[in-house]
Every structure is written in structure tokens, then in C-alpha cells.
PDB file of N, CA and C in Angstrom:
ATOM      1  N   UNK A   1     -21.341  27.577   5.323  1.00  0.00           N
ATOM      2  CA  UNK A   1     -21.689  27.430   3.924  1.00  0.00           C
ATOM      3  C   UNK A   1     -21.035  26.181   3.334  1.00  0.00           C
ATOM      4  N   UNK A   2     -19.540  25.581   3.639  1.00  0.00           N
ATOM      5  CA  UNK A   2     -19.030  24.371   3.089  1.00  0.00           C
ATOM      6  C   UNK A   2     -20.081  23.810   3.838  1.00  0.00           C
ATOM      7  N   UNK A   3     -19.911  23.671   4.872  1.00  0.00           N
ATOM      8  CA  UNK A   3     -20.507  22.109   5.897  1.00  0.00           C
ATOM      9  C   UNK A   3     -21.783  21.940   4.691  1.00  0.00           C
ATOM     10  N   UNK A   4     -22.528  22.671   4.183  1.00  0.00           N
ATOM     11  CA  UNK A   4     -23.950  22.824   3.465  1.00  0.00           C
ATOM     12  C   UNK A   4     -23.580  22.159   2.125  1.00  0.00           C
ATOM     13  N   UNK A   5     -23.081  22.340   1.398  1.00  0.00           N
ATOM     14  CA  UNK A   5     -22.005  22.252   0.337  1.00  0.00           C
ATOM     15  C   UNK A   5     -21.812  20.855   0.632  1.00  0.00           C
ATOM     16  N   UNK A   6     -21.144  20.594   1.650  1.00  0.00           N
ATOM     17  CA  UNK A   6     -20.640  19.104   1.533  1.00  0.00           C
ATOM     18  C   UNK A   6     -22.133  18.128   1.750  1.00  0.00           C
ATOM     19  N   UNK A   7     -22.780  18.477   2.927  1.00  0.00           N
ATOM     20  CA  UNK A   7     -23.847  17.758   2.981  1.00  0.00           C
ATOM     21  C   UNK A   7     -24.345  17.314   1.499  1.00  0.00           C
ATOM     22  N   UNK A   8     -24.502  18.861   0.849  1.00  0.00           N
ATOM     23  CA  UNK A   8     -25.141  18.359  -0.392  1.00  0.00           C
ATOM     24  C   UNK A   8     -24.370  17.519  -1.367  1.00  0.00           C
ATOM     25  N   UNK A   9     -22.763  17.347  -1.483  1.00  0.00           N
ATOM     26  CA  UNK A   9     -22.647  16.274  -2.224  1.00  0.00           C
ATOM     27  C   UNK A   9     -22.873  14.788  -1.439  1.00  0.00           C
ATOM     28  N   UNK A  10     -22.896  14.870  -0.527  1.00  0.00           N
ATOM     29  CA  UNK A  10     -23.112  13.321   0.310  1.00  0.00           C
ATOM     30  C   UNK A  10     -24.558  12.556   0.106  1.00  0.00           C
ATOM     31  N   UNK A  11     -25.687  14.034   0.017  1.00  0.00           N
ATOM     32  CA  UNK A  11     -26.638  13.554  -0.487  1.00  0.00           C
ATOM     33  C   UNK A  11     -27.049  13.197  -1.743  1.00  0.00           C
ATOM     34  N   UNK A  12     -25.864  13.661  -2.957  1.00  0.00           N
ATOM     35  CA  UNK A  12     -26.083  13.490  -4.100  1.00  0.00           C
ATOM     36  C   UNK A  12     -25.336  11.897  -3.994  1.00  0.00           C
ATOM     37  N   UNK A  13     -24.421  11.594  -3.023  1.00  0.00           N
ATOM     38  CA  UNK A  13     -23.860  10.244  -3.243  1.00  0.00           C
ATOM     39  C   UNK A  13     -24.577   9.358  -3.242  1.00  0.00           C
ATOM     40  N   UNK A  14     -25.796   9.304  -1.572  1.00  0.00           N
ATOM     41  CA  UNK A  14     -26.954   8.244  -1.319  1.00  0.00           C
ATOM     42  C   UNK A  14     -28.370   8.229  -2.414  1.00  0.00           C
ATOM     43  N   UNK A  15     -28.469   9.387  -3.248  1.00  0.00           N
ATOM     44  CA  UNK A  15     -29.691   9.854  -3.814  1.00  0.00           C
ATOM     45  C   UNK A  15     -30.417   9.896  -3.586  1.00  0.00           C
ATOM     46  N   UNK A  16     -30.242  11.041  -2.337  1.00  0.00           N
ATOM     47  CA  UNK A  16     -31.628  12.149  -2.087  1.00  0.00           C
ATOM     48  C   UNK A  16     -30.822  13.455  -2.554  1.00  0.00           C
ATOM     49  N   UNK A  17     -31.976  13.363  -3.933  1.00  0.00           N
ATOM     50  CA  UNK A  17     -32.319  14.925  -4.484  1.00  0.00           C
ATOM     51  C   UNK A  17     -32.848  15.674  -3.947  1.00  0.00           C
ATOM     52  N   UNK A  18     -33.706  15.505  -3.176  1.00  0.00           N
ATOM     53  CA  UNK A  18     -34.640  16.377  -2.793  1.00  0.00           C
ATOM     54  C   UNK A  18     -33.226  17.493  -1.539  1.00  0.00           C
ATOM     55  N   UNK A  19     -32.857  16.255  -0.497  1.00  0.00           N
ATOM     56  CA  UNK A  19     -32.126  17.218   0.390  1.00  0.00           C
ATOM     57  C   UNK A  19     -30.277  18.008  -0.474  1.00  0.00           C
ATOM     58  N   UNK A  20     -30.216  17.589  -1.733  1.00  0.00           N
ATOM     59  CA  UNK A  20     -29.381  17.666  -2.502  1.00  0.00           C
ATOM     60  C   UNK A  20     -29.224  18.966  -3.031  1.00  0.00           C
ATOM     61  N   UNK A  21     -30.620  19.070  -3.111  1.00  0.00           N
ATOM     62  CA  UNK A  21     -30.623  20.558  -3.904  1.00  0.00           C
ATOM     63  C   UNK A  21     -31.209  21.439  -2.781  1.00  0.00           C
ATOM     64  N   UNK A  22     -31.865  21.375  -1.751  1.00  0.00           N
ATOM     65  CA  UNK A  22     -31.993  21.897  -0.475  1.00  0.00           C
ATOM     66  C   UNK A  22     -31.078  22.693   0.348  1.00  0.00           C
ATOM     67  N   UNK A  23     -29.996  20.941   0.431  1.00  0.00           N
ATOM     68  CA  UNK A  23     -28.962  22.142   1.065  1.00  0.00           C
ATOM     69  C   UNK A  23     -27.725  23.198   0.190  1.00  0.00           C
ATOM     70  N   UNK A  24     -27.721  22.516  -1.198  1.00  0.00           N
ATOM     71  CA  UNK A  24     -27.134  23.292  -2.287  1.00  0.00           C
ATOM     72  C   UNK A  24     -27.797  24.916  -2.088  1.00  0.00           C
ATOM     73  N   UNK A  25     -29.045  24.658  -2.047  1.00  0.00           N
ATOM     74  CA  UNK A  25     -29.827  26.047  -2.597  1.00  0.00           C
ATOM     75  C   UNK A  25     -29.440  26.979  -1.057  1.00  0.00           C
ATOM     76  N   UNK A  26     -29.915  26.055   0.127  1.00  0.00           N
ATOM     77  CA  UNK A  26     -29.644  26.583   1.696  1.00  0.00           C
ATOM     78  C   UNK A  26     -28.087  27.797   1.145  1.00  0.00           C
ATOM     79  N   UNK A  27     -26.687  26.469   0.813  1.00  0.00           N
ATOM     80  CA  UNK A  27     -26.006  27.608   0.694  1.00  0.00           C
ATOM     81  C   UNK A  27     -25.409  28.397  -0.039  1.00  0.00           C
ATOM     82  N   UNK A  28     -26.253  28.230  -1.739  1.00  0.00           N
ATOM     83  CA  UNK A  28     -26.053  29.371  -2.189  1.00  0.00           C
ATOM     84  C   UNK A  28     -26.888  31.009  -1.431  1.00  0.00           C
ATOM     85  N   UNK A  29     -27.507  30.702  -0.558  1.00  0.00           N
ATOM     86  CA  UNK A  29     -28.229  31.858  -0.102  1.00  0.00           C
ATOM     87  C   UNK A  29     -27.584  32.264   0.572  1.00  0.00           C
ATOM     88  N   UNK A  30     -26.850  31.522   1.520  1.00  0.00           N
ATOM     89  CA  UNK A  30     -25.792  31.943   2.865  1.00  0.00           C
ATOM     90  C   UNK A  30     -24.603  32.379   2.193  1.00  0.00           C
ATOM     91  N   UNK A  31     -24.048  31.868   1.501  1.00  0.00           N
ATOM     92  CA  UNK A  31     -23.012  32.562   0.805  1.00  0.00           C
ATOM     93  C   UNK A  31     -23.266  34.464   0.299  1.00  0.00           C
ATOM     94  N   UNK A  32     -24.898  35.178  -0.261  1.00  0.00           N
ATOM     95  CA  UNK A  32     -25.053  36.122  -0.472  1.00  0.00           C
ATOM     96  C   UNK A  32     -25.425  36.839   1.099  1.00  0.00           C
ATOM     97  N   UNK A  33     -26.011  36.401   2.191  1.00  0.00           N
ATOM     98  CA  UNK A  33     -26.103  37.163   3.182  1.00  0.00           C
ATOM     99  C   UNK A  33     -26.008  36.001   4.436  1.00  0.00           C
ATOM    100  N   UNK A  34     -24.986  35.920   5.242  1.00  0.00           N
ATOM    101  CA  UNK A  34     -24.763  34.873   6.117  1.00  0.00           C
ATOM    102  C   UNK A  34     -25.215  35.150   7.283  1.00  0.00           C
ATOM    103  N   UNK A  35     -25.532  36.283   7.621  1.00  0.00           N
ATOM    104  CA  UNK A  35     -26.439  36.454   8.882  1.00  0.00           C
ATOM    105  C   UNK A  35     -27.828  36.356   8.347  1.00  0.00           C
ATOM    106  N   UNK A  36     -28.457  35.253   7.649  1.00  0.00           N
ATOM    107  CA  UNK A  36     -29.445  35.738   7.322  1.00  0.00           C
ATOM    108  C   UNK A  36     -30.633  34.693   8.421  1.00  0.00           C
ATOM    109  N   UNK A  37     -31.814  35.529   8.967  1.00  0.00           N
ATOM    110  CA  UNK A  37     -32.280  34.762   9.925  1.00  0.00           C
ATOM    111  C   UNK A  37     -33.273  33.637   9.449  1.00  0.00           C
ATOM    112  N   UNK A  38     -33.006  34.055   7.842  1.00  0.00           N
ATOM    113  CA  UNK A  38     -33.938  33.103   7.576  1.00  0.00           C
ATOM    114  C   UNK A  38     -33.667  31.780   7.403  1.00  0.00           C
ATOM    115  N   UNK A  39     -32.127  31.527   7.097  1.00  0.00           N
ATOM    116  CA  UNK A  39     -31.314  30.349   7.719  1.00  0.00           C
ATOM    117  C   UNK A  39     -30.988  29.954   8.722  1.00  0.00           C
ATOM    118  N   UNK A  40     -31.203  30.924   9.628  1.00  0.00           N
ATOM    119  CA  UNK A  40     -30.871  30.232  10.653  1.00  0.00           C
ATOM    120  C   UNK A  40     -31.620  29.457  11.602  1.00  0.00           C
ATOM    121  N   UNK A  41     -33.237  30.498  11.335  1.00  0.00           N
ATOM    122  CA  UNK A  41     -34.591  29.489  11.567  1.00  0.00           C
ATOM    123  C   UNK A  41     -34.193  28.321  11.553  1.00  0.00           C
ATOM    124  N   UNK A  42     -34.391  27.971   9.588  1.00  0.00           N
ATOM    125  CA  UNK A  42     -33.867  26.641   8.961  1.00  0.00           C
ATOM    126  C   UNK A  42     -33.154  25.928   9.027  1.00  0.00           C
ATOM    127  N   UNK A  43     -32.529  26.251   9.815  1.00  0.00           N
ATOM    128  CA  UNK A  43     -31.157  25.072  10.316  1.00  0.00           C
ATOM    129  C   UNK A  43     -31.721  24.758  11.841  1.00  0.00           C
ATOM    130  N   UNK A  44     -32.058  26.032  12.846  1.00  0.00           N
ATOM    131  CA  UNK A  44     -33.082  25.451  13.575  1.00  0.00           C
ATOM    132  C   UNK A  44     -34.080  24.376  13.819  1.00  0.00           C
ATOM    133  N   UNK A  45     -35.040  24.820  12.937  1.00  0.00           N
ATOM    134  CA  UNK A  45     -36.312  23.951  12.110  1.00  0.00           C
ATOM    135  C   UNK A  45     -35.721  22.227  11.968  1.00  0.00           C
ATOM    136  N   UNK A  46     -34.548  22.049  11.411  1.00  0.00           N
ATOM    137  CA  UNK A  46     -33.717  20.956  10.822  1.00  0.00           C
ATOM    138  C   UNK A  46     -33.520  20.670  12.206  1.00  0.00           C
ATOM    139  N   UNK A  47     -32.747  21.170  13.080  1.00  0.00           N
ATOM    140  CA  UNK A  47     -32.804  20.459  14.527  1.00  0.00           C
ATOM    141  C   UNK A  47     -34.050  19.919  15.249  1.00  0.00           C
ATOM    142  N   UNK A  48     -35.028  20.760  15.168  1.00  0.00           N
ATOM    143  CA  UNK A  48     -36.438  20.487  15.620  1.00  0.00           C
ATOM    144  C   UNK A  48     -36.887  19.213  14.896  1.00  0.00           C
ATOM    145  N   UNK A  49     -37.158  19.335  13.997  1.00  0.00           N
ATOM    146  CA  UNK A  49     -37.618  17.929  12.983  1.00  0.00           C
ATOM    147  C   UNK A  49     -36.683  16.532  13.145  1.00  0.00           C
ATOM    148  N   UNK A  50     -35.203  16.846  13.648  1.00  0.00           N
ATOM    149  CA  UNK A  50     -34.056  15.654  13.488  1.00  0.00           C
ATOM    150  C   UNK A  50     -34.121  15.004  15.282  1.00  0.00           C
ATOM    151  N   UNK A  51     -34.844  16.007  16.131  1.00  0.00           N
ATOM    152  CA  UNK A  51     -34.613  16.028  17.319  1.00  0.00           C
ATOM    153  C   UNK A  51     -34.898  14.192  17.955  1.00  0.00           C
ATOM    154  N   UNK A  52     -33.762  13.601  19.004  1.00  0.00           N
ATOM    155  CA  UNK A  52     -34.237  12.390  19.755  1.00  0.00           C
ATOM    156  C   UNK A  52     -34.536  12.783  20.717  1.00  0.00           C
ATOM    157  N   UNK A  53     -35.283  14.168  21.140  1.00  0.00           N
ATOM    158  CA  UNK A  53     -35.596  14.196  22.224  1.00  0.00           C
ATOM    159  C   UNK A  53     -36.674  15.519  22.935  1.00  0.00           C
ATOM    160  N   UNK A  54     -37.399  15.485  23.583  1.00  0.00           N
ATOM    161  CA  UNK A  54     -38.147  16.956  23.791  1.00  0.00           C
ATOM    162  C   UNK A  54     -37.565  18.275  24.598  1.00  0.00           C
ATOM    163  N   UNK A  55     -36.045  17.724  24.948  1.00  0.00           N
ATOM    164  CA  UNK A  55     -35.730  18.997  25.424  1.00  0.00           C
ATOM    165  C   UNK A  55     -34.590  19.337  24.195  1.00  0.00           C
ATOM    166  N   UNK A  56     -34.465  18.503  23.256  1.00  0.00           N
ATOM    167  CA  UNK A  56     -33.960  18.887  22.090  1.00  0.00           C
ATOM    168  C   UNK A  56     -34.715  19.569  21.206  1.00  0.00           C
ATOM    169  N   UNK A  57     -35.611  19.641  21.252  1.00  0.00           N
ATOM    170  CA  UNK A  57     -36.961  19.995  20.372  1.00  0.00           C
ATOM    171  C   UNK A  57     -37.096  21.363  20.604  1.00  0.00           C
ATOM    172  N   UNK A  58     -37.350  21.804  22.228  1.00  0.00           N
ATOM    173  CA  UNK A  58     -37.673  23.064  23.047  1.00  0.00           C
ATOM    174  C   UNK A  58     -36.713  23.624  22.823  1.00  0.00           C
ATOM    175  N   UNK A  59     -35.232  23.068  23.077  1.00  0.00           N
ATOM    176  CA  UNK A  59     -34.432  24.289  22.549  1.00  0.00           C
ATOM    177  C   UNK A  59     -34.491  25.007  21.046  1.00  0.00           C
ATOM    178  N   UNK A  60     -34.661  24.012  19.844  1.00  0.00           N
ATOM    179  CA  UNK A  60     -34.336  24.469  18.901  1.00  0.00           C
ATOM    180  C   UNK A  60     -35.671  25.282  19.039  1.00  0.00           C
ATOM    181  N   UNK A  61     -37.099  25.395  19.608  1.00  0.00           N
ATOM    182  CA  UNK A  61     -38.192  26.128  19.304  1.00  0.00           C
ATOM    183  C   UNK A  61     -37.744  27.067  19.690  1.00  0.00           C
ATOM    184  N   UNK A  62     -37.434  27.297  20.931  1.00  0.00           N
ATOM    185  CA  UNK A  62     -36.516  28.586  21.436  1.00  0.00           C
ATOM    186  C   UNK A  62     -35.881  29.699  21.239  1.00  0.00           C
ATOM    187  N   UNK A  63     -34.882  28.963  20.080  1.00  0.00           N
ATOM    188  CA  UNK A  63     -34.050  29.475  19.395  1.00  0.00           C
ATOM    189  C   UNK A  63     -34.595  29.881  18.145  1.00  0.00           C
ATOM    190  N   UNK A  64     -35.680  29.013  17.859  1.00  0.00           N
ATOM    191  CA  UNK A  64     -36.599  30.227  16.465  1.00  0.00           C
ATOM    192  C   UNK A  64     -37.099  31.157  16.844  1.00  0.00           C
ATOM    193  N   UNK A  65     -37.406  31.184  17.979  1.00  0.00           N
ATOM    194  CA  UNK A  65     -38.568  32.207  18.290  1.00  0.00           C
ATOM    195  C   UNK A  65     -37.394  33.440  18.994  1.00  0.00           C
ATOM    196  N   UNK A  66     -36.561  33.131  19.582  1.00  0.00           N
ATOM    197  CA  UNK A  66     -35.235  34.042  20.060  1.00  0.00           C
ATOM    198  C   UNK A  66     -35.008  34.801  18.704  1.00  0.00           C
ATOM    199  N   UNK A  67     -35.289  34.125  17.182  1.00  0.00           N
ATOM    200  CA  UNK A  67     -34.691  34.747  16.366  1.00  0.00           C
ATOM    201  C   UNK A  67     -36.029  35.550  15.936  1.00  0.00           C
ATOM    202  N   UNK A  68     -36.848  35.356  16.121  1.00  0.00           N
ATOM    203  CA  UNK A  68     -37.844  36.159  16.080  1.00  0.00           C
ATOM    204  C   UNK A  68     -39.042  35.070  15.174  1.00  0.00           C
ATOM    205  N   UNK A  69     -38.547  34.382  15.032  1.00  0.00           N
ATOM    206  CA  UNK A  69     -39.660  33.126  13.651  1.00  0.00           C
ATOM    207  C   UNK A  69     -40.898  32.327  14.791  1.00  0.00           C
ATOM    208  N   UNK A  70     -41.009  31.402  14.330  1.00  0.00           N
ATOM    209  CA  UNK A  70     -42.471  30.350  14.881  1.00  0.00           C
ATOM    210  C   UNK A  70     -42.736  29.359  14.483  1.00  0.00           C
ATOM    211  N   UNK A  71     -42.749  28.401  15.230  1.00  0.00           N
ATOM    212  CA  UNK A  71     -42.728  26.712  14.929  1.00  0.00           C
ATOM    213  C   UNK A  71     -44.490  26.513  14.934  1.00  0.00           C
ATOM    214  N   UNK A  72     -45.228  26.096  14.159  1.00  0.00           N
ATOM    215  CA  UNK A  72     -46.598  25.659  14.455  1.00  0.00           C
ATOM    216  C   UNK A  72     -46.393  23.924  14.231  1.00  0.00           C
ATOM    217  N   UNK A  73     -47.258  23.645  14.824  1.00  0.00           N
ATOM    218  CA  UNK A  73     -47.974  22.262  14.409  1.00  0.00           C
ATOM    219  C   UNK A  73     -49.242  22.155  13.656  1.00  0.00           C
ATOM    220  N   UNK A  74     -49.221  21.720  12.716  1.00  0.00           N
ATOM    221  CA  UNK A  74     -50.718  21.730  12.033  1.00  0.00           C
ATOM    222  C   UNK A  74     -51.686  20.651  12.856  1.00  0.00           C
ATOM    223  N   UNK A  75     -52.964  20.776  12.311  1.00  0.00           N
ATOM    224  CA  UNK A  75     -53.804  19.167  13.080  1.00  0.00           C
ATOM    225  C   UNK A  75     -53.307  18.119  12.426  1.00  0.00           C
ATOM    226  N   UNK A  76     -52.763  17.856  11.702  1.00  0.00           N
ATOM    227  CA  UNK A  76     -52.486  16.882  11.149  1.00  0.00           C
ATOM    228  C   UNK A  76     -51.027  16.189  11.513  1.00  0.00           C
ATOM    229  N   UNK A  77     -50.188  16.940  12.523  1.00  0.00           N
ATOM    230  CA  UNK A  77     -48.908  16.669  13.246  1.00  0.00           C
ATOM    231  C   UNK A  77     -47.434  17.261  12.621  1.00  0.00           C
ATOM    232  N   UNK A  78     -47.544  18.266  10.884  1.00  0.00           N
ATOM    233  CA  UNK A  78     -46.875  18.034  10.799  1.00  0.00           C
ATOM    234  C   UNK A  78     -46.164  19.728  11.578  1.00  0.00           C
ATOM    235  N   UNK A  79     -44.946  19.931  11.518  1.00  0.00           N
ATOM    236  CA  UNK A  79     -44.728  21.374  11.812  1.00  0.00           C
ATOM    237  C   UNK A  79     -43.808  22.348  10.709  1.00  0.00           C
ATOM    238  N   UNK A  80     -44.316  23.579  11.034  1.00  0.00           N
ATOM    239  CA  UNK A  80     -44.006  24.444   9.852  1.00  0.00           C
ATOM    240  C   UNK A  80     -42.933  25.501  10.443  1.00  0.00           C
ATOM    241  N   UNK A  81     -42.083  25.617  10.251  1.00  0.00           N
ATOM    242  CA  UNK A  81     -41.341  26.683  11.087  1.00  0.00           C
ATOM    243  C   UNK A  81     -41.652  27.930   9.814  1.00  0.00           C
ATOM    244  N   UNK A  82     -41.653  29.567  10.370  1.00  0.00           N
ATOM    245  CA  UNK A  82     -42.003  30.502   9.949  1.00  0.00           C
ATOM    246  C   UNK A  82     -41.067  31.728  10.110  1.00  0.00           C
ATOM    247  N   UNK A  83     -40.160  32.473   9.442  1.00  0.00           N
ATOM    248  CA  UNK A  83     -39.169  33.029   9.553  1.00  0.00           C
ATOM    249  C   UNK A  83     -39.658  34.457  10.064  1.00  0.00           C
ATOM    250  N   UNK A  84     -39.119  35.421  10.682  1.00  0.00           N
ATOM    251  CA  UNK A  84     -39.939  36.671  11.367  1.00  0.00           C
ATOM    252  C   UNK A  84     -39.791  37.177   9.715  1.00  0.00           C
ATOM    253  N   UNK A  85     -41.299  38.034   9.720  1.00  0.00           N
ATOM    254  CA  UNK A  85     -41.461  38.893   8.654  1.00  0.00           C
ATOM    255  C   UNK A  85     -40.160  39.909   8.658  1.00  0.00           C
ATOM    256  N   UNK A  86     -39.827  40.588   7.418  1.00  0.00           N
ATOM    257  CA  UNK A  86     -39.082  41.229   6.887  1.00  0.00           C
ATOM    258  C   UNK A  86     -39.196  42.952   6.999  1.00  0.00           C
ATOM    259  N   UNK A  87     -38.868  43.839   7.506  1.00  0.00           N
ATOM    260  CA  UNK A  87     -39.772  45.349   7.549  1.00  0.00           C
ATOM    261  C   UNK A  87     -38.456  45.957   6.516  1.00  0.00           C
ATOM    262  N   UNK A  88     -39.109  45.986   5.344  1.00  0.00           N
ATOM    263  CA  UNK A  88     -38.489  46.660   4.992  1.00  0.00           C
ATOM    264  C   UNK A  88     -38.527  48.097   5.088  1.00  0.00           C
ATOM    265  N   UNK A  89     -37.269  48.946   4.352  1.00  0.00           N
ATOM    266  CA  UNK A  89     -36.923  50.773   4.777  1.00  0.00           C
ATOM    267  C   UNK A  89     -36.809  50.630   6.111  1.00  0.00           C
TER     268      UNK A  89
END
């Protein structure tokens, strides 16, 4: 939750808002439930997208889908990672 925290003031230093309030928001969520898989996709996802490499890529897909989520590619190239549905009761 710091490491998230700090990212986000570093990004408020260069000015990107966008990843500013991203990873702000990332860890006010982790702070209320830290096993939550839906971060952890997302930090996944963030490896997948940052990846220099395709066996960097495969692992992080791996590891979404280990968590139960799903990486698509649209036709258009971009990819969507998808967190496993929720069952609630």
C-alpha cells in the first residue's frame, strides 16, 4: 500500500494525473481489503502492459488467470485484464 502511495506522489511530481490518482485510488482500496484479487490482477495487468518481454508477459497472464481473472486482446491490439467474478453469500 506505501510502495502505491509513493508511486502516486512521484507521479504527481512528473504530472501524470491520470497514474496519480490511479495508484492513489489502487491504494486506498488495498488499505480496506489487501488480499483483494482484484488488485492483484491489477498489479498483474501493470506487469503485462510494462512487460520487455514475452516470457514476461506469459507469466504475468498466468498469474491472472492463477488468480482466477483473464487477459483478452481486443482486434484492435489493445488488452483488457478482467478480475474473476465475485459469488457472493
Amino acid at each position: 500500500e506505501e510502495s502505491l502511495r509513493t508511486a502516486s506522489r512521484w507521479s504527481a511530481l512528473i504530472g501524470d494525473k491520470t497514474r496519480e490518482e490511479s495508484t492513489l485510488k489502487t491504494a486506498n482500496f488495498l488499505a480496506q481489503d489487501p488480499n483483494s484479487t482484484t488488485v492483484q490482477v491489477g498489479a498483474w495487468y501493470t506487469v503485462w502492459v510494462g512487460a520487455p518481454d514475452i516470457e514476461t508477459r506469459n507469466m504475468a497472464q498466468q498469474n491472472i488467470e492463477r488468480l482466477g481473472g483473464r487477459l483478452e486482446i481486443t482486434e484492435d491490439g489493445r488488452a483488457i485484464a478482467y478480475p474473476p467474478q465475485e459469488n457472493p453469500g
